[in-house]
C-alpha atoms as a PDB file:
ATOM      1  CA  UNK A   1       0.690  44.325  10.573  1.00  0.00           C
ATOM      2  CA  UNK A   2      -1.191  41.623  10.262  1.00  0.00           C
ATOM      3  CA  UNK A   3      -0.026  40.939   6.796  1.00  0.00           C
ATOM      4  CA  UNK A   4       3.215  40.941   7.858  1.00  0.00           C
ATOM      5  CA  UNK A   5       2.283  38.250  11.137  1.00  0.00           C
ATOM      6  CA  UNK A   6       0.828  35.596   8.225  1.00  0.00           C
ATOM      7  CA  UNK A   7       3.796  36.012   6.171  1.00  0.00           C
ATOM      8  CA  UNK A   8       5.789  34.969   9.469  1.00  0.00           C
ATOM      9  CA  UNK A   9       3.850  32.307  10.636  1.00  0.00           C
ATOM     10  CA  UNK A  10       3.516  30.947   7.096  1.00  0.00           C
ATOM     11  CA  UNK A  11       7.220  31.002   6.855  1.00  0.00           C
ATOM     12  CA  UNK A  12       7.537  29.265  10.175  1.00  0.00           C
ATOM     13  CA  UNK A  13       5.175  26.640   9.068  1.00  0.00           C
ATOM     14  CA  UNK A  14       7.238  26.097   5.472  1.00  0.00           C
ATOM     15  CA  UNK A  15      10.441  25.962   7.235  1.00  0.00           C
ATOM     16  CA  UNK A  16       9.340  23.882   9.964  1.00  0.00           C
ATOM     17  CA  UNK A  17       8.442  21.544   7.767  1.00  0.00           C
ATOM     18  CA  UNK A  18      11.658  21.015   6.455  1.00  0.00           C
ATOM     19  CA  UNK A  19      13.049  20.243  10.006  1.00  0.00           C
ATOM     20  CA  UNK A  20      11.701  18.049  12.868  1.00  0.00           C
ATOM     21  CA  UNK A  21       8.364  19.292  14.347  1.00  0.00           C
ATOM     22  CA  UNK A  22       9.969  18.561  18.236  1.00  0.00           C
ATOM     23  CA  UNK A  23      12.308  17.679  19.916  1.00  0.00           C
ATOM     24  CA  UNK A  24      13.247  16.188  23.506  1.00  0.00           C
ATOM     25  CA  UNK A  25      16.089  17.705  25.000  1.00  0.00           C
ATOM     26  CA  UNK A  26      17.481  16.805  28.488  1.00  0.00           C
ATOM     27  CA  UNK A  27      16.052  19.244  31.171  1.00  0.00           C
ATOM     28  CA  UNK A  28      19.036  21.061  33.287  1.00  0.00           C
ATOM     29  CA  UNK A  29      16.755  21.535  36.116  1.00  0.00           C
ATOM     30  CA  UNK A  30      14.509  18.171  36.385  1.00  0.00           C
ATOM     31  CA  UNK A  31      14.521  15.001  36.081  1.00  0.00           C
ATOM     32  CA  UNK A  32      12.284  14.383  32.561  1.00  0.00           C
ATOM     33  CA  UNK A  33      13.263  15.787  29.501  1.00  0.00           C
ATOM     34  CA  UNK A  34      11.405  18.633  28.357  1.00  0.00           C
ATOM     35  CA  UNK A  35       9.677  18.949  24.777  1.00  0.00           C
ATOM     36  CA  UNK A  36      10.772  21.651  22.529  1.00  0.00           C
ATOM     37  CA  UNK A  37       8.939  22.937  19.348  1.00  0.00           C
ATOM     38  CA  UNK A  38       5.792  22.124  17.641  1.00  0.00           C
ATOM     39  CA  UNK A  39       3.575  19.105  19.281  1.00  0.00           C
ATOM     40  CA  UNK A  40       0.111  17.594  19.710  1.00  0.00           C
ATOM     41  CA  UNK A  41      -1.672  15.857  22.323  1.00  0.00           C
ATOM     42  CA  UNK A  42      -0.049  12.591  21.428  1.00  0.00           C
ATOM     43  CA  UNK A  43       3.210  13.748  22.990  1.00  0.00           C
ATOM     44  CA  UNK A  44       1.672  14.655  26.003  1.00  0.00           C
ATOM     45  CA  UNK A  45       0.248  11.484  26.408  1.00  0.00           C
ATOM     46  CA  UNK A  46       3.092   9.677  26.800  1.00  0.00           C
ATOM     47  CA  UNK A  47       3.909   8.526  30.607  1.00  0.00           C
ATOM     48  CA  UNK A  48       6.556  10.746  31.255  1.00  0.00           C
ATOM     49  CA  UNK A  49       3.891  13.309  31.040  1.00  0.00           C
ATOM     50  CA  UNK A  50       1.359  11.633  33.159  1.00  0.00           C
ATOM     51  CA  UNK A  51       0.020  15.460  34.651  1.00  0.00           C
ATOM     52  CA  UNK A  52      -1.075  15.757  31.376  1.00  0.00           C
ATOM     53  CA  UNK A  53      -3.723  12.892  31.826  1.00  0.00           C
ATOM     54  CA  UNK A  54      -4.160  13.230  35.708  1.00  0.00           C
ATOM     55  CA  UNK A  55      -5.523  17.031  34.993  1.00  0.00           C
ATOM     56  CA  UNK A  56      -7.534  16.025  32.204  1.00  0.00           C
ATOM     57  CA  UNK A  57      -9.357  13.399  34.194  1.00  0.00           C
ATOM     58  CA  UNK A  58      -9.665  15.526  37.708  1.00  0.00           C
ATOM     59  CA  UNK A  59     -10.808  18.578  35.808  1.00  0.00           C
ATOM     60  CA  UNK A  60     -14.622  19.161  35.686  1.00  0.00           C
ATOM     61  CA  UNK A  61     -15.646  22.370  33.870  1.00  0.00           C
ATOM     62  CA  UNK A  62     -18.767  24.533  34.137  1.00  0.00           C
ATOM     63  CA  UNK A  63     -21.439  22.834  32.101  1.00  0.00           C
ATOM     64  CA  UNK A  64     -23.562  26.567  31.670  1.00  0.00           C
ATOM     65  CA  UNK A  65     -20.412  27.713  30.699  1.00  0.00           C
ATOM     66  CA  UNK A  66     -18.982  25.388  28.706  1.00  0.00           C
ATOM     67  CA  UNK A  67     -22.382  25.097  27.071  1.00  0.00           C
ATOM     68  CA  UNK A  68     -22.088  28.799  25.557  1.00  0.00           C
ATOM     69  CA  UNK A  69     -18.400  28.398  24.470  1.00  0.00           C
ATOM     70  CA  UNK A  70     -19.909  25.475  22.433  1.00  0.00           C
ATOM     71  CA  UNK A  71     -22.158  28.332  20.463  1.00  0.00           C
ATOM     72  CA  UNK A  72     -19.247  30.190  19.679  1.00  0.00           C
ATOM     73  CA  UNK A  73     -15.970  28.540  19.729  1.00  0.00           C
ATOM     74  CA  UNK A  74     -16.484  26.924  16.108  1.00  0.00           C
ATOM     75  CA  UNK A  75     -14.779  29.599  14.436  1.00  0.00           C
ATOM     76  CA  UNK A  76     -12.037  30.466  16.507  1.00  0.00           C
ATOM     77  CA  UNK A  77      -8.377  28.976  15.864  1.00  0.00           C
ATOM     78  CA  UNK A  78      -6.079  28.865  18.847  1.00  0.00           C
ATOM     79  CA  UNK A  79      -2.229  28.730  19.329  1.00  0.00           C
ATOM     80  CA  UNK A  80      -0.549  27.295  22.901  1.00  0.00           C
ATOM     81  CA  UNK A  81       2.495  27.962  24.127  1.00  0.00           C
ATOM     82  CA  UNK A  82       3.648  25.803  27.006  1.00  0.00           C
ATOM     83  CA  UNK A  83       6.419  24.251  28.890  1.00  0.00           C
ATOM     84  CA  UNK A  84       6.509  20.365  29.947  1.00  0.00           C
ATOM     85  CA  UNK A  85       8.736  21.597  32.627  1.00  0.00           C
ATOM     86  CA  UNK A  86       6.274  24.287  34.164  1.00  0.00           C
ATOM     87  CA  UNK A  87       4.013  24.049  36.856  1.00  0.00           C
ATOM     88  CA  UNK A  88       1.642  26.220  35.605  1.00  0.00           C
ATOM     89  CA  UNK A  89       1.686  24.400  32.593  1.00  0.00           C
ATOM     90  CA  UNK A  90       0.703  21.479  33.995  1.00  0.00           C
ATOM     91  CA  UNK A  91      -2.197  22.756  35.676  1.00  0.00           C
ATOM     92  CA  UNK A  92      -3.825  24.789  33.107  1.00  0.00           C
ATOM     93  CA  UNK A  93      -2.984  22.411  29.825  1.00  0.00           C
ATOM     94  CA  UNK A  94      -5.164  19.907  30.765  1.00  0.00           C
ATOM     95  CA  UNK A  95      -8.190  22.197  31.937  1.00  0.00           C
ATOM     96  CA  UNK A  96      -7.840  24.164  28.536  1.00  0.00           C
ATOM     97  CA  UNK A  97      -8.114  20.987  26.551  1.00  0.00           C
ATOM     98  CA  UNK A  98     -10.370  19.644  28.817  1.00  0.00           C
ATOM     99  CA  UNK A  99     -12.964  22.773  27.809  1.00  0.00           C
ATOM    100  CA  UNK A 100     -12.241  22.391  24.137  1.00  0.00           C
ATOM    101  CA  UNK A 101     -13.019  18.747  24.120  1.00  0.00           C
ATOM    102  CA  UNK A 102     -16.284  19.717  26.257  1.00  0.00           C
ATOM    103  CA  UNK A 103     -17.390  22.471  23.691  1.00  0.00           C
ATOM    104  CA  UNK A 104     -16.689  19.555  20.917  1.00  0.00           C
ATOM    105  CA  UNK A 105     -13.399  21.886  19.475  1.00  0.00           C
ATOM    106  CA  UNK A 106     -11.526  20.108  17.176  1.00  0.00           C
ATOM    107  CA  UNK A 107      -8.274  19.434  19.087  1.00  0.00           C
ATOM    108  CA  UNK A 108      -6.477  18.668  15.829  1.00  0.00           C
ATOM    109  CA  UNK A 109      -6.900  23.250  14.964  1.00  0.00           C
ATOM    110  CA  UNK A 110      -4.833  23.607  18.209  1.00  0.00           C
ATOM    111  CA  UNK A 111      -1.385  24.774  17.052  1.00  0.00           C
ATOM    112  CA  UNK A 112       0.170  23.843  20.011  1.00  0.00           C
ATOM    113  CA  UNK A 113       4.094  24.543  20.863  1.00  0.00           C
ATOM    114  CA  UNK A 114       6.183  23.087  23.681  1.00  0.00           C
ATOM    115  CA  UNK A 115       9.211  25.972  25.488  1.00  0.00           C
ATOM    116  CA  UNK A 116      12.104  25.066  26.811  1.00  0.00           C
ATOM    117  CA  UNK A 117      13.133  27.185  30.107  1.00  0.00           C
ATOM    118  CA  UNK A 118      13.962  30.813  28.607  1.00  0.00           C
ATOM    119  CA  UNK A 119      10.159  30.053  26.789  1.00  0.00           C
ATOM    120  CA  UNK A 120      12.164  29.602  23.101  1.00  0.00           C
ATOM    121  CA  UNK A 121      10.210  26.572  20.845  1.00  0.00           C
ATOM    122  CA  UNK A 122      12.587  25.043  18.289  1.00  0.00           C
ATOM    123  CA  UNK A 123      12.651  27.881  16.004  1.00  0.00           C
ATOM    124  CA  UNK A 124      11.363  31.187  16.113  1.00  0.00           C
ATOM    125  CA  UNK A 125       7.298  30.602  16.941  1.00  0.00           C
ATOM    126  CA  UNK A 126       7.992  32.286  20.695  1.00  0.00           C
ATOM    127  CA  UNK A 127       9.364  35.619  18.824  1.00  0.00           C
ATOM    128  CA  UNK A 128       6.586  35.735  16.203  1.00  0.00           C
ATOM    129  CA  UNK A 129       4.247  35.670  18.978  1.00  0.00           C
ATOM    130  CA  UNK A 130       5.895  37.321  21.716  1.00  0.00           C
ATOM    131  CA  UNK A 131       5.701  34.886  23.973  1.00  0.00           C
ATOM    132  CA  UNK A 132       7.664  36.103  27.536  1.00  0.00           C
ATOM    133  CA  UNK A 133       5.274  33.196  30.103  1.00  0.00           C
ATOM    134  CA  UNK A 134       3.876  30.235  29.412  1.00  0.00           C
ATOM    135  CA  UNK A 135       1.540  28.764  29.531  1.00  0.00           C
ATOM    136  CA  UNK A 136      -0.090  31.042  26.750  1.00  0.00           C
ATOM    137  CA  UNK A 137      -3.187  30.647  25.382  1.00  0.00           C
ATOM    138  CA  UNK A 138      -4.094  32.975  22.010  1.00  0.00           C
ATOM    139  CA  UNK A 139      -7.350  32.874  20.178  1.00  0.00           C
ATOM    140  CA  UNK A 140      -7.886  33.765  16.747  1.00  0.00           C
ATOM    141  CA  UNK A 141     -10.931  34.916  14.825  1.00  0.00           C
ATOM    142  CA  UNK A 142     -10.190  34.984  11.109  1.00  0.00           C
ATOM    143  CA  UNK A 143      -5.988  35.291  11.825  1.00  0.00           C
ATOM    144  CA  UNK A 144      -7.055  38.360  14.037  1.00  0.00           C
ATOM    145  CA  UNK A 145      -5.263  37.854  17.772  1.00  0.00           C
ATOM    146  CA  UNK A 146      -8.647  38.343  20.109  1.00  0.00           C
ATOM    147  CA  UNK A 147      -6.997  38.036  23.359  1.00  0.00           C
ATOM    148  CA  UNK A 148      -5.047  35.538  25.735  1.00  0.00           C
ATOM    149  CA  UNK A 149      -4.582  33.890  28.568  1.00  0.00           C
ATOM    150  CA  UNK A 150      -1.287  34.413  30.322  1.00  0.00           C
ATOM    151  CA  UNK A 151       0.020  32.121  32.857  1.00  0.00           C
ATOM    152  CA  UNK A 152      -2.534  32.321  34.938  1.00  0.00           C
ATOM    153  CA  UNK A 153      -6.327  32.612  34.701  1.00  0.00           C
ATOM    154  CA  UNK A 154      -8.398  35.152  36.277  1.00  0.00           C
ATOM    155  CA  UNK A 155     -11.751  33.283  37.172  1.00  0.00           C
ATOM    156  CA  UNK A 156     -11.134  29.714  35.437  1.00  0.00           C
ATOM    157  CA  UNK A 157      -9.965  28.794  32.402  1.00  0.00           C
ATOM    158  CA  UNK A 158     -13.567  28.241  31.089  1.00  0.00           C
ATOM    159  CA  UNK A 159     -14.584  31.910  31.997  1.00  0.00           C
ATOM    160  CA  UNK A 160     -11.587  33.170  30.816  1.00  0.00           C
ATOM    161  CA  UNK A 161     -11.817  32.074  27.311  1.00  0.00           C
ATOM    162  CA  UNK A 162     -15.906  32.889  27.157  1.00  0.00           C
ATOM    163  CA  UNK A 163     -14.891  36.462  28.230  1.00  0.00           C
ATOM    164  CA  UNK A 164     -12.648  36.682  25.104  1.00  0.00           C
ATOM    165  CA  UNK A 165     -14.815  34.767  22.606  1.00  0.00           C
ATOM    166  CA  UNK A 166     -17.544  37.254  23.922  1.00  0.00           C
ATOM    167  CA  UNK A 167     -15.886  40.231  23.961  1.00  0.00           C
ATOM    168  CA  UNK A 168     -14.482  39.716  19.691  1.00  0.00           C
ATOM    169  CA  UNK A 169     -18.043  39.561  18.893  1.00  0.00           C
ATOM    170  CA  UNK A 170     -18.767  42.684  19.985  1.00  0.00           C
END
């Protein structure tokens, strides 16, 4: 199986280069346009996406907490799934990559891809990793899935994420 998941997401990754990374297609239901496909923090930086940096700035994680992700988190890779469109989105986004940049994660590893409405990216990335709600958070320990977070978190986004870096080492 997970032979099979690197040959996907390897695939993925040679045919997406090949094609545009993103794009920004008109949003049926609002009033910005939404981001579909592969992206990094620079496109959520950009003032249509202002949530992005309001959340970033307003969020203040648990320093104890944060402190022990730091120990751990080194190793780890992580894939996003999100929606410029979705509430929830824009309220756990910037509190995830608020964390990482507090545990001193390189932002750069984040594979991060932007949904339209039905949760599709530009290719096939939501099918290879079964993506049904965003946002989605997946860690990886050595291209081993180790758990996610699913739309919503269950104590904060901080605990969340220690309880699955704690719970692969194990």
């Amino acid at each position: 199986m997970l032979t099979i998941l690197c040959a996907c997401v390897l695939s993925v990754q040679a045919f997406a280069q090949d094609s545009q990374a993103y794009k920004s297609v008109k949003d049926p239901e609002g009033v910005t346009n939404m981001l579909v496909g592969e992206i990094t923090l620079k496109e959520l930086q950009q003032p249509a996406y202002s949530w992005f940096k309001t959340g970033m700035d307003a969020y203040k994680p648990d320093s104890g907490i944060v402190k022990r992700i730091k120990q751990e988190i080194g190793v780890y890779e992580m894939v996003v799934f999100m929606g410029t469109w979705c509430d929830d989105s824009h309220n756990l986004i910037p509190k995830f990559f608020k964390v990482l940049q507090a545990s001193g994660y390189p932002i750069e590893k984040v594979k991060i891809f932007a949904t339209d409405r039905q949760k599709h990216a530009l290719n096939i990335e939501h099918d290879i990793f079964s993506i049904s709600k965003v946002p989605t958070f997946i860690v990886y320990l050595h291209h081993n899935e180790q758990g996610r977070i699913v739309e919503n978190v269950e104590k904060s986004v901080e605990l969340d994420l220690l309880k699955i870096l704690d719970a692969s080492l194990k």
